[in-house]
Protein backbone atom coordinates (compact mmCIF):
# COMPACT_ATOMS: atom_id res chain seq x y z
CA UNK A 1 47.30 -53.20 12.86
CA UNK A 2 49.42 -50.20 13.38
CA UNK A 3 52.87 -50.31 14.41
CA UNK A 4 55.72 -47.80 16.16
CA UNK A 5 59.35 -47.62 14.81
CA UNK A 6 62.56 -45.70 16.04
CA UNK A 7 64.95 -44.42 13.63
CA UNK A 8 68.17 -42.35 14.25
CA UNK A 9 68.31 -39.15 12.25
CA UNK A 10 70.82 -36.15 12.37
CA UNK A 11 68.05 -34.12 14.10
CA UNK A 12 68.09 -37.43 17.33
CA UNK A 13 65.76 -40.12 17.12
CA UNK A 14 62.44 -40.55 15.52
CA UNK A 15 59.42 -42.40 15.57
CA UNK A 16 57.36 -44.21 12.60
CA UNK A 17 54.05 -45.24 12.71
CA UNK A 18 53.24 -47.53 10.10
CA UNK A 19 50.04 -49.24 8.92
CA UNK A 20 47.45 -49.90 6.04
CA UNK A 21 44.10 -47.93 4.46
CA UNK A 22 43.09 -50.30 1.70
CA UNK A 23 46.03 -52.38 1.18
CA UNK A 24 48.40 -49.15 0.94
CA UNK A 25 51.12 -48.62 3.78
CA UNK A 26 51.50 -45.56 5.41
CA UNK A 27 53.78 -43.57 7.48
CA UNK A 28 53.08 -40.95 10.11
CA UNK A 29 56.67 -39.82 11.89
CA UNK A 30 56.58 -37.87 15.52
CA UNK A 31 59.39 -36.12 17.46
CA UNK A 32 58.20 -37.86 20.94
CA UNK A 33 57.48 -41.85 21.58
CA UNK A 34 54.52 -40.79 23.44
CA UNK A 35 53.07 -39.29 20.57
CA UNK A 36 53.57 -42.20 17.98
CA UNK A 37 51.81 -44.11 20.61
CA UNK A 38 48.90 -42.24 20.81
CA UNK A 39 48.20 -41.78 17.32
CA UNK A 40 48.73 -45.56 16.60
CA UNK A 41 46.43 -46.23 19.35
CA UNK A 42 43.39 -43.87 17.37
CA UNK A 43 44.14 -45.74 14.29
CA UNK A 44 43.95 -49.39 15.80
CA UNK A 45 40.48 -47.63 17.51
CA UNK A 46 39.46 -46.84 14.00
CA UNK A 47 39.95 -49.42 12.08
CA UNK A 48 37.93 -51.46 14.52
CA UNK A 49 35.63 -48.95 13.77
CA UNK A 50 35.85 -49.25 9.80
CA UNK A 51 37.08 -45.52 9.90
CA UNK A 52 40.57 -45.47 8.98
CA UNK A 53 41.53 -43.01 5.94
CA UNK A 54 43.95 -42.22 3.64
CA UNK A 55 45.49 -39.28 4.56
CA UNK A 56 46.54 -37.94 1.85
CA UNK A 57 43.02 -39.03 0.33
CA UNK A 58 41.37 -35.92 1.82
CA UNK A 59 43.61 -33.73 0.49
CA UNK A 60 42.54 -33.46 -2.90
CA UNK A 61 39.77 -30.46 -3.42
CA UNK A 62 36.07 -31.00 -3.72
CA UNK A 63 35.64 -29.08 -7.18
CA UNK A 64 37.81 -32.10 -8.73
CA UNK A 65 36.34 -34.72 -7.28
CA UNK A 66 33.37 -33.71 -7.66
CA UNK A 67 33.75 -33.49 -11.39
CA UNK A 68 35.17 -36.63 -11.38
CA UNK A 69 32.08 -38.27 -9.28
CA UNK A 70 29.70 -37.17 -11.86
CA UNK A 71 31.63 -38.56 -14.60
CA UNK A 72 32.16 -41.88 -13.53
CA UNK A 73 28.70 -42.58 -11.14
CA UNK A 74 27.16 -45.96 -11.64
CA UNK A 75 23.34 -46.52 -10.51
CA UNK A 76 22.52 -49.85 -10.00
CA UNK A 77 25.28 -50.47 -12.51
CA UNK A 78 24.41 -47.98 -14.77
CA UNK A 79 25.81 -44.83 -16.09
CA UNK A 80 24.03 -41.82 -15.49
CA UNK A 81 21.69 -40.48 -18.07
CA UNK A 82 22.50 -37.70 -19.82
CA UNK A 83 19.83 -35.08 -18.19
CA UNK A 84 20.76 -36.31 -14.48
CA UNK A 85 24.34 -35.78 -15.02
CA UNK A 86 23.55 -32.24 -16.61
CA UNK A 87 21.21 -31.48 -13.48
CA UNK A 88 23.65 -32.55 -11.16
CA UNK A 89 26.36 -30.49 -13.35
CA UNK A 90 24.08 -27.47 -12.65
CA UNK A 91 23.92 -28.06 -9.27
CA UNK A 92 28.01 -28.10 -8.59
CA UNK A 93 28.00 -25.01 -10.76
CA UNK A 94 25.41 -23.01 -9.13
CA UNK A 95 25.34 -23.97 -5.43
CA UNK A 96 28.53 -26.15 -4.22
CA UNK A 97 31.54 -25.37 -6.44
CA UNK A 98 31.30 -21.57 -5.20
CA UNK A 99 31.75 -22.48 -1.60
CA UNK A 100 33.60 -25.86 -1.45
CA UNK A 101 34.99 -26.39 -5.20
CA UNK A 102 38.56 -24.87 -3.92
CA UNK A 103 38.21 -26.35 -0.29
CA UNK A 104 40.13 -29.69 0.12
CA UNK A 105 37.37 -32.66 1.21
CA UNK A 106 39.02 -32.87 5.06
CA UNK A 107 38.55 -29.17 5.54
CA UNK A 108 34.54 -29.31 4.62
CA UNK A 109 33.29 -29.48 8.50
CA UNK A 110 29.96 -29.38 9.49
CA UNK A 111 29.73 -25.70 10.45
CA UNK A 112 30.70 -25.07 6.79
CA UNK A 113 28.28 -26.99 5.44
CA UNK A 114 25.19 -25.27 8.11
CA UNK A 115 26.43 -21.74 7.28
CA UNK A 116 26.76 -22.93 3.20
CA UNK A 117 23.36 -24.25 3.76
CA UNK A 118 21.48 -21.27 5.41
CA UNK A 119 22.94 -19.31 2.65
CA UNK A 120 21.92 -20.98 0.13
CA UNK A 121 18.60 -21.53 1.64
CA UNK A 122 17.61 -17.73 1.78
CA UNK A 123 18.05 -17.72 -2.34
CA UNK A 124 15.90 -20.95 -2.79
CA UNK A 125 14.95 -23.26 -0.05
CA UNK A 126 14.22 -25.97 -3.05
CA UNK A 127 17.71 -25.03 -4.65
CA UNK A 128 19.41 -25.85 -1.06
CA UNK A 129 17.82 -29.63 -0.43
CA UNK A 130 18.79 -30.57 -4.03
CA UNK A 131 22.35 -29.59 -3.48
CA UNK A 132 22.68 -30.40 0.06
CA UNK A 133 21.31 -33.86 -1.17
CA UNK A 134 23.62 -33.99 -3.88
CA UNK A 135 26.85 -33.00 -1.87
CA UNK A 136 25.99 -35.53 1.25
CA UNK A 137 25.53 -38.33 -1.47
CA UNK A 138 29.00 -37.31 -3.08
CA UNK A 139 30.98 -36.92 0.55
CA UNK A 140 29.51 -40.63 1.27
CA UNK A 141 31.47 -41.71 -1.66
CA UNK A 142 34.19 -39.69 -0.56
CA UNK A 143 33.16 -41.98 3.17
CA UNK A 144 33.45 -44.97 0.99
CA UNK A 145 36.80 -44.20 -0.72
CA UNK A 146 38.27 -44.08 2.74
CA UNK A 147 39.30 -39.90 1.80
CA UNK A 148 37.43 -39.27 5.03
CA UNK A 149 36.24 -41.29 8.14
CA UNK A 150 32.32 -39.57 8.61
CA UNK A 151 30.10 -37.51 6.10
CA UNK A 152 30.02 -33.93 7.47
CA UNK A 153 26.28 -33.70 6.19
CA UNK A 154 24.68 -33.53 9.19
CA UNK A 155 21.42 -31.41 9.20
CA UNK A 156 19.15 -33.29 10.08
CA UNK A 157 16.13 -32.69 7.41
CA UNK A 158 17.91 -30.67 5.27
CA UNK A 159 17.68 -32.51 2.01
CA UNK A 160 13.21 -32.45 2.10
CA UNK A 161 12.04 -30.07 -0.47
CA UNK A 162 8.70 -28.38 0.60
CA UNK A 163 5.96 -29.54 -2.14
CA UNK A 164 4.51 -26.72 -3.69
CA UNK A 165 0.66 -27.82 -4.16
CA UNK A 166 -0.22 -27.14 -8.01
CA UNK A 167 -3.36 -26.50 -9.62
CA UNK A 168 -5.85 -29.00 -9.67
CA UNK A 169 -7.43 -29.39 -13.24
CA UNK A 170 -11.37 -29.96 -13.24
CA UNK A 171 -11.85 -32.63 -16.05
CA UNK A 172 -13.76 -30.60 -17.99
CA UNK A 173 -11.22 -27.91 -18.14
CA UNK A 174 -8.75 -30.82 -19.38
CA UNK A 175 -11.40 -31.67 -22.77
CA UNK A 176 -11.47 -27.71 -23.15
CA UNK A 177 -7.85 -27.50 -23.49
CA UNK A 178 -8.01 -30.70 -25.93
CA UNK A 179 -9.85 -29.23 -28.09
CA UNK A 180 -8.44 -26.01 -27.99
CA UNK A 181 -4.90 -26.81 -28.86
CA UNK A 182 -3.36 -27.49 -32.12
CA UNK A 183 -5.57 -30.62 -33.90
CA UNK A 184 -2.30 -32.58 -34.23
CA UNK A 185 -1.64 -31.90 -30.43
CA UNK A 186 -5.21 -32.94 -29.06
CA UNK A 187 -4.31 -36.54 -28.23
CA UNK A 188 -1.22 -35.91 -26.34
CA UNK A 189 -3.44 -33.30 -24.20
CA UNK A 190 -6.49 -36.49 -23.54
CA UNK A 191 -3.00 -38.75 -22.95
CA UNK A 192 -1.40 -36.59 -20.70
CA UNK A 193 -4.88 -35.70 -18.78
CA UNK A 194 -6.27 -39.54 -18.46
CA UNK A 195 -3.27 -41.74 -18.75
CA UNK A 196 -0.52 -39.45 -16.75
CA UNK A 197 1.97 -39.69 -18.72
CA UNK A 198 4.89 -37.04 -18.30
CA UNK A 199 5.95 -34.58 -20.91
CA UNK A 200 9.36 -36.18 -22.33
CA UNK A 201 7.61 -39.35 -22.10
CA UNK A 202 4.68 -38.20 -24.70
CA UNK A 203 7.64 -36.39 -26.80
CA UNK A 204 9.11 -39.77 -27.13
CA UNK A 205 6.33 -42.04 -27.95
CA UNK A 206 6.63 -43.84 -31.23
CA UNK A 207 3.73 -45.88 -33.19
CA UNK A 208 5.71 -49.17 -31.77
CA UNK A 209 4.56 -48.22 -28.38
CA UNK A 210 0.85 -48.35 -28.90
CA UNK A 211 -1.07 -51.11 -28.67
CA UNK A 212 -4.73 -50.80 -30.49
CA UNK A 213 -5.59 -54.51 -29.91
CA UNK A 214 -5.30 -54.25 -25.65
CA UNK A 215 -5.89 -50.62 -25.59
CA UNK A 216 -2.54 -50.10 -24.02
CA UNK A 217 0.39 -47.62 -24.77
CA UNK A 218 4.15 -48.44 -23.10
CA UNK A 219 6.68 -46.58 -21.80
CA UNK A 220 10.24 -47.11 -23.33
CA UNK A 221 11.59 -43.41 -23.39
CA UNK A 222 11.44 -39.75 -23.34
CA UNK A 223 12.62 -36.92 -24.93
CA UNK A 224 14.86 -34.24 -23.13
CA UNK A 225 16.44 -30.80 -24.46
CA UNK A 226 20.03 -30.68 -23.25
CA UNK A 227 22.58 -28.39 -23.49
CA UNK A 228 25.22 -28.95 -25.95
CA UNK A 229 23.44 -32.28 -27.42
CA UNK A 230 19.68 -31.06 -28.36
CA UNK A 231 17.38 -33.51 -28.61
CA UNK A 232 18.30 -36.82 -26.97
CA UNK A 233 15.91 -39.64 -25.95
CA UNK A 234 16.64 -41.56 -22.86
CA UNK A 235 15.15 -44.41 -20.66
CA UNK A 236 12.04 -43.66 -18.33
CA UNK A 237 12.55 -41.85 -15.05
CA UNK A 238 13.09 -44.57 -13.54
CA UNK A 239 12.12 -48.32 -13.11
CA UNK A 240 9.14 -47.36 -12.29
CA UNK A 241 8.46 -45.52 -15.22
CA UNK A 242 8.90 -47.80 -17.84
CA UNK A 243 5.19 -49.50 -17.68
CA UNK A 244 2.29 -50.09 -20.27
CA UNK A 245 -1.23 -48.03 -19.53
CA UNK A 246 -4.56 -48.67 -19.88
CA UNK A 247 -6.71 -45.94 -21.98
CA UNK A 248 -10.23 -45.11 -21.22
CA UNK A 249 -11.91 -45.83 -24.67
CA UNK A 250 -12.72 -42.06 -25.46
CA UNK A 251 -8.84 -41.99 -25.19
CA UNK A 252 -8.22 -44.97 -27.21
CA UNK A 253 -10.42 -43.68 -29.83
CA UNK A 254 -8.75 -40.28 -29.99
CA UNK A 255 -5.26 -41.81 -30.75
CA UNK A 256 -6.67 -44.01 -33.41
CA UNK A 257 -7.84 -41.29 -35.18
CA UNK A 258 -4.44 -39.66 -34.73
CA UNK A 259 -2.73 -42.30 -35.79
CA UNK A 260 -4.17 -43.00 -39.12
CA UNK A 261 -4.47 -39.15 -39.70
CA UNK A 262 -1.36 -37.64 -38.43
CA UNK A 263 1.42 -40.53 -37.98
CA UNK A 264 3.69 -41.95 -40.22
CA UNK A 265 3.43 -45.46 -41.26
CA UNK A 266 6.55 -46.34 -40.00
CA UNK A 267 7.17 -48.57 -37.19
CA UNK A 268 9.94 -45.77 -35.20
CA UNK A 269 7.90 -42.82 -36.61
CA UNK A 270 6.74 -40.17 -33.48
CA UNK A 271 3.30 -40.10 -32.35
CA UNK A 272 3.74 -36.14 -32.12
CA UNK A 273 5.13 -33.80 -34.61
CA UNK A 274 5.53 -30.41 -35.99
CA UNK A 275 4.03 -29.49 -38.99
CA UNK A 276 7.01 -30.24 -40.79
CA UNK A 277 6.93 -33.70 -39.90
CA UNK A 278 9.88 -33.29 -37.66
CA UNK A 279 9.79 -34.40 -34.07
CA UNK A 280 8.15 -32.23 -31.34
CA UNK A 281 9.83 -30.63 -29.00
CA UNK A 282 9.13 -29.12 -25.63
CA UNK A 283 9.10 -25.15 -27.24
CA UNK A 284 6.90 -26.16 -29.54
CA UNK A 285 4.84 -27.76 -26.90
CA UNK A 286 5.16 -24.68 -24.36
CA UNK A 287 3.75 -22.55 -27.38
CA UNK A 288 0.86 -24.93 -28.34
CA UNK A 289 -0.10 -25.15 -24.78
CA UNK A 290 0.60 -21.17 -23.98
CA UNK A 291 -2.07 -20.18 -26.96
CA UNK A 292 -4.63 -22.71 -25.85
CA UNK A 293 -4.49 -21.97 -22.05
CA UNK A 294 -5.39 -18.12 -23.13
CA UNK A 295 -8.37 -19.97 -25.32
CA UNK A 296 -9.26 -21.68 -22.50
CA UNK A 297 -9.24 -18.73 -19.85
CA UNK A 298 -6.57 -20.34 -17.42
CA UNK A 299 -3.67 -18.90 -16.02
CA UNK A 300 -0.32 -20.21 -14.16
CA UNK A 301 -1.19 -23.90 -15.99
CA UNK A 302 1.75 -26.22 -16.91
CA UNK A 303 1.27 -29.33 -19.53
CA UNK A 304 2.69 -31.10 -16.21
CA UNK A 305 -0.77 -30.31 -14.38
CA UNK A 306 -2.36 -32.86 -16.71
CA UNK A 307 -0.18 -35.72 -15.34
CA UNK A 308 -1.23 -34.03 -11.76
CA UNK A 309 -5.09 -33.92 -12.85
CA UNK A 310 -4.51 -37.96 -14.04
CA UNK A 311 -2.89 -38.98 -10.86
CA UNK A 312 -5.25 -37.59 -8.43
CA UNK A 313 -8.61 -38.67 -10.39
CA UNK A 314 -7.23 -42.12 -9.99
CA UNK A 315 -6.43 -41.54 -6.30
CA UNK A 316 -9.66 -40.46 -5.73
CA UNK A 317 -10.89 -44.38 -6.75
CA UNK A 318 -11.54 -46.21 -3.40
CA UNK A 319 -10.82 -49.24 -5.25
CA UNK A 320 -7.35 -48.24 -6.25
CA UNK A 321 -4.10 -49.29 -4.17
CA UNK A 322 -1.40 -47.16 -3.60
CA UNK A 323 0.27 -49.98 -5.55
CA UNK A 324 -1.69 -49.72 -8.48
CA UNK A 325 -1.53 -45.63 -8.32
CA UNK A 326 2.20 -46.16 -8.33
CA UNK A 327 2.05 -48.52 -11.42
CA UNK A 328 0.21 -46.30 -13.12
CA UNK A 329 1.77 -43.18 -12.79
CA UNK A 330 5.10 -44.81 -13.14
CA UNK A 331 6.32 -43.88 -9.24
CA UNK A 332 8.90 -45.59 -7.26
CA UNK A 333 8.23 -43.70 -4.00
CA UNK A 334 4.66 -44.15 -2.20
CA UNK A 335 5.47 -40.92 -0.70
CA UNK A 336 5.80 -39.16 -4.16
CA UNK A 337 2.15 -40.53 -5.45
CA UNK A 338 0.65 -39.64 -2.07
CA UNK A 339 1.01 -36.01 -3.36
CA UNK A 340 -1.63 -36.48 -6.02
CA UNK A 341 -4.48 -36.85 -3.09
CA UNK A 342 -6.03 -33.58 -2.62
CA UNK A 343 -8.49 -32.28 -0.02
CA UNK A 344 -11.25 -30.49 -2.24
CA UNK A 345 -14.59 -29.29 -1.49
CA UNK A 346 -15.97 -31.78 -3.49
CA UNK A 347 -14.15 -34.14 -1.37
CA UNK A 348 -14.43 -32.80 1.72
CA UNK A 349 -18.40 -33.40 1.57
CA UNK A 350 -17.73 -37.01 0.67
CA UNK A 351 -16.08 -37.42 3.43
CA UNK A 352 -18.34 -36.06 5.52
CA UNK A 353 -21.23 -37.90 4.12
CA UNK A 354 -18.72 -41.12 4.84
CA UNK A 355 -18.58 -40.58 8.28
CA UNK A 356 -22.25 -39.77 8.06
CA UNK A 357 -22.92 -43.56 6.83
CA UNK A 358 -20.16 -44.72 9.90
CA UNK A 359 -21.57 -43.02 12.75
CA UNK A 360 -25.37 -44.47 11.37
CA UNK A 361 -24.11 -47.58 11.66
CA UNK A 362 -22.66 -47.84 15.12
CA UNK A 363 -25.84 -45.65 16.59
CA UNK A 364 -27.76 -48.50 18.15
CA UNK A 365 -31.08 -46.46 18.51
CA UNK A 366 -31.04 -46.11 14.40
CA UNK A 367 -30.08 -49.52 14.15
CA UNK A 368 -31.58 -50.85 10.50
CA UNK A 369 -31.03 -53.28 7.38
CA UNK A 370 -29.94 -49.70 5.87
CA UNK A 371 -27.77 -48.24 8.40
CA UNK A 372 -25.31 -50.94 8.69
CA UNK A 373 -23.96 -50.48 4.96
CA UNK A 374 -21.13 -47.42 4.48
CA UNK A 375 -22.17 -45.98 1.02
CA UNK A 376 -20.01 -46.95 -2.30
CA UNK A 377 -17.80 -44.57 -3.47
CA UNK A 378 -17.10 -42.68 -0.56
CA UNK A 379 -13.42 -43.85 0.40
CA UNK A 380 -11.39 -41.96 1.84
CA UNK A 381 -8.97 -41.84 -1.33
CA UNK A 382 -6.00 -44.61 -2.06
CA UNK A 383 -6.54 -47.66 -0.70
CA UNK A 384 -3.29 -48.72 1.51
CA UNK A 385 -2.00 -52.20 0.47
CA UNK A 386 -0.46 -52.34 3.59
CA UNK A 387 -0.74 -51.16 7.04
CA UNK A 388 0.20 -47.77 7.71
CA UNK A 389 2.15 -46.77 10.84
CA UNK A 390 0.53 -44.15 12.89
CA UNK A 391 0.69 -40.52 12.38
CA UNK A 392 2.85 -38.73 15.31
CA UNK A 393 2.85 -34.81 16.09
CA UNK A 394 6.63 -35.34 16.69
CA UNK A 395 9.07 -34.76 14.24
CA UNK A 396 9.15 -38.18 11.80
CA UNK A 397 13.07 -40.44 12.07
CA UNK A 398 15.85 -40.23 10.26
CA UNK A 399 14.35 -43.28 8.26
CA UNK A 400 11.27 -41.22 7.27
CA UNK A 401 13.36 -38.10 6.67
CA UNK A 402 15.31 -40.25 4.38
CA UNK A 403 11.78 -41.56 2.65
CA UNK A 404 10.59 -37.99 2.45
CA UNK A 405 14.29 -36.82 0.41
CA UNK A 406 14.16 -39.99 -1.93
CA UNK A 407 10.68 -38.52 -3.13
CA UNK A 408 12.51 -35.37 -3.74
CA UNK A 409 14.32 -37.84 -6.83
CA UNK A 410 18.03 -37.18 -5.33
CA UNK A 411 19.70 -39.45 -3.07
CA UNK A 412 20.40 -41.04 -0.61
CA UNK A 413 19.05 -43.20 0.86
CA UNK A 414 18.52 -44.82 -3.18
CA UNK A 415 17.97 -44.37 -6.86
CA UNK A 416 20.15 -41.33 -8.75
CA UNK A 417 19.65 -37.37 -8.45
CA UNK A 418 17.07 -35.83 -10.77
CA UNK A 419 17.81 -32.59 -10.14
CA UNK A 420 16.41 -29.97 -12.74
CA UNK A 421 18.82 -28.51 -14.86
């Protein structure tokens, strides 16, 4: 607890509060008894509260610390990877050391941060949730270091990025583009397309991961392009994305005959390669794919959408759980892999039909053997593996705000910032 102590000085007497932020003594001296009081009585108030700080803690600028967060952030007792701590790097540069890098932690006050944020929200509204997100997570370490009693991030909402909806890829347009592109690249078209992997995680694939025996093909890394260090390879995403998938046998069949025609023999040699033999890297992707989009007749496509077309065929199976959606696509958030379900025409008559089969059933007047059986095959999409709460036309909690900004990849409420570079 705090404590008040006079002392005689050549200016008359003076009074000393004393007391503690994490095992550290402090002083605070006041001309008046009244006001030593006072101020030990807010600090015995907040340290029942858990919010006593060091106050000289919140002196030291944002820019610095900020620096110094990146450098040394754990996640789940890991280092960052190299491409999150050059996203978040990006961010600082871009969006928060311009406003707040020169601005000591104790002075960044919720007005700064809505006027920052409106700002920066006119010039991207994307750009301003990843680095609101990434500044609220680094002032609740700042929270946590005792520099500062509350996070100033208070917008409510302000860390949800608005999901732009991409192209949806007919599956025949997917073979087309197979067999349009480069011979050596048409398997990592069929794998991207049916088994949804991501780009740096086909760039990384080496003959280790695949499995001709069970079909299979694993997840252990990816490839990134980063500034200063080239080509690096680097766990999955996530948790989540270090899983083994199951290939349709048209699929299975293509990589065999890549393998024996286009791989090395050796155990670490990559599935996909230039001509040279070297490695493949995402240029050499970007121009493969360009060329066989203009083949093709499509416009506006990314190798990405392939993953996207993967995803949402498998969502469309009423026999698949979210669960097994999520496993598959190598999500951690059920809110991310709920993107990949799509309202289509095709799917909208399904539907229909669906509902068709439903209100047969419960009509007693057409009442029959046939009636009373919904048609296969006309789910409504993923099947929850547990129960859903109900929609509401009011705005969603905190909690599902949170949910919503985890899906965005940056934190909090868990995992680490993925924030594009």
């Amino acid at each position: 607890m705090a404590s008040v102590r006079s002392r005689h000085t050549p200016q008359g007497i003076r009074y000393d509060v004393r007391y503690r932020v994490n095992g550290i003594q402090h002083t605070k001296t006041f001309r008046t008894h009244e006001d030593a009081k006072s101020f030990r009585r807010k600090v015995e108030s907040e340290e029942l509260a858990g919010l006593v700080t060091d106050p000289k803690g919140g002196e030291r600028h944002f820019g610095e610390y900020a620096d110094a967060w990146v450098a040394h952030r754990l996640v789940k007792g890991r280092p960052l990877t190299p491409a999150t701590a050059q996203g978040y790097r990006a961010l600082l540069r871009r969006h928060l050391h311009p406003t707040f890098g020169a601005t000591r932690i104790r002075q960044i006050t919720p007005e700064r941060i809505r006027l920052w944020h409106a700002e920066t929200t006119e010039f991207s509204r994307d750009q301003a949730a990843k680095g609101y997100r990434l500044l609220r997570a680094i002032l609740n370490t700042a929270v946590a270091d005792g520099l500062i009693g509350r996070n100033p991030c208070t917008i409510r909402g302000a860390g949800i990025e608005q999901a732009r909806e991409r192209p949806m890829l007919a599956t025949n347009t997917v073979l087309e583009l197979a067999d349009a592109i480069e011979p050596r690249l048409r398997c990592l078209v069929l794998l991207g397309g049916f088994a949804g992997m991501r780009s740096g995680e086909l760039l990384g694939l080496q003959r280790r991961d695949i499995d001709p025996l069970h079909r299979t093909v694993t997840v252990e890394r990816q490839a990134h392009e980063l500034t200063g260090l080239g080509r690096v390879l680097i766990p999955p995403k996530s948790e989540a994305g270090r899983r083994t998938v199951a290939l349709p046998s048209f699929v299975r069949q293509a990589l065999e005959e890549h393998l024996r025609d286009s791989v090395a023999p050796a155990i670490d040699a990559f599935i996909f390669t230039r001509p040279t033999g070297l490695p493949l890297r995402r240029q050499d992707l970007s121009h493969a794919w360009t060329a066989a989009c203009a083949v093709v007749g499509v416009e506006g496509l990314r190798p990405h959408d392939l993953r996207h077309h993967a995803a949402t065929v498998i969502a469309r199976n009423p026999s698949v759980t979210l669960r097994e959606l999520m496993a598959t696509i190598g999500h951690s958030s059920h809110v991310a892999a709920l993107r990949y379900q799509h309202a289509t025409a095709e799917r909208s008559r399904e539907i229909a039909d669906y509902l068709d089969g439903v209100i047969s059933a419960a009509r007693p007047t057409n009442r029959s053997p046939e009636a009373t059986t919904v048609p296969r095959g006309c789910g409504m999409g993923v099947a929850w593996s547990e129960p859903v709460a109900k929609r509401s036309s009011r705005k969603g909690s905190p909690q599902q705000d949170e949910l919503l900004e985890a899906a965005g990849g940056i934190e909090p409420p868990y995992g680490a910032l993925q924030a594009p570079a």
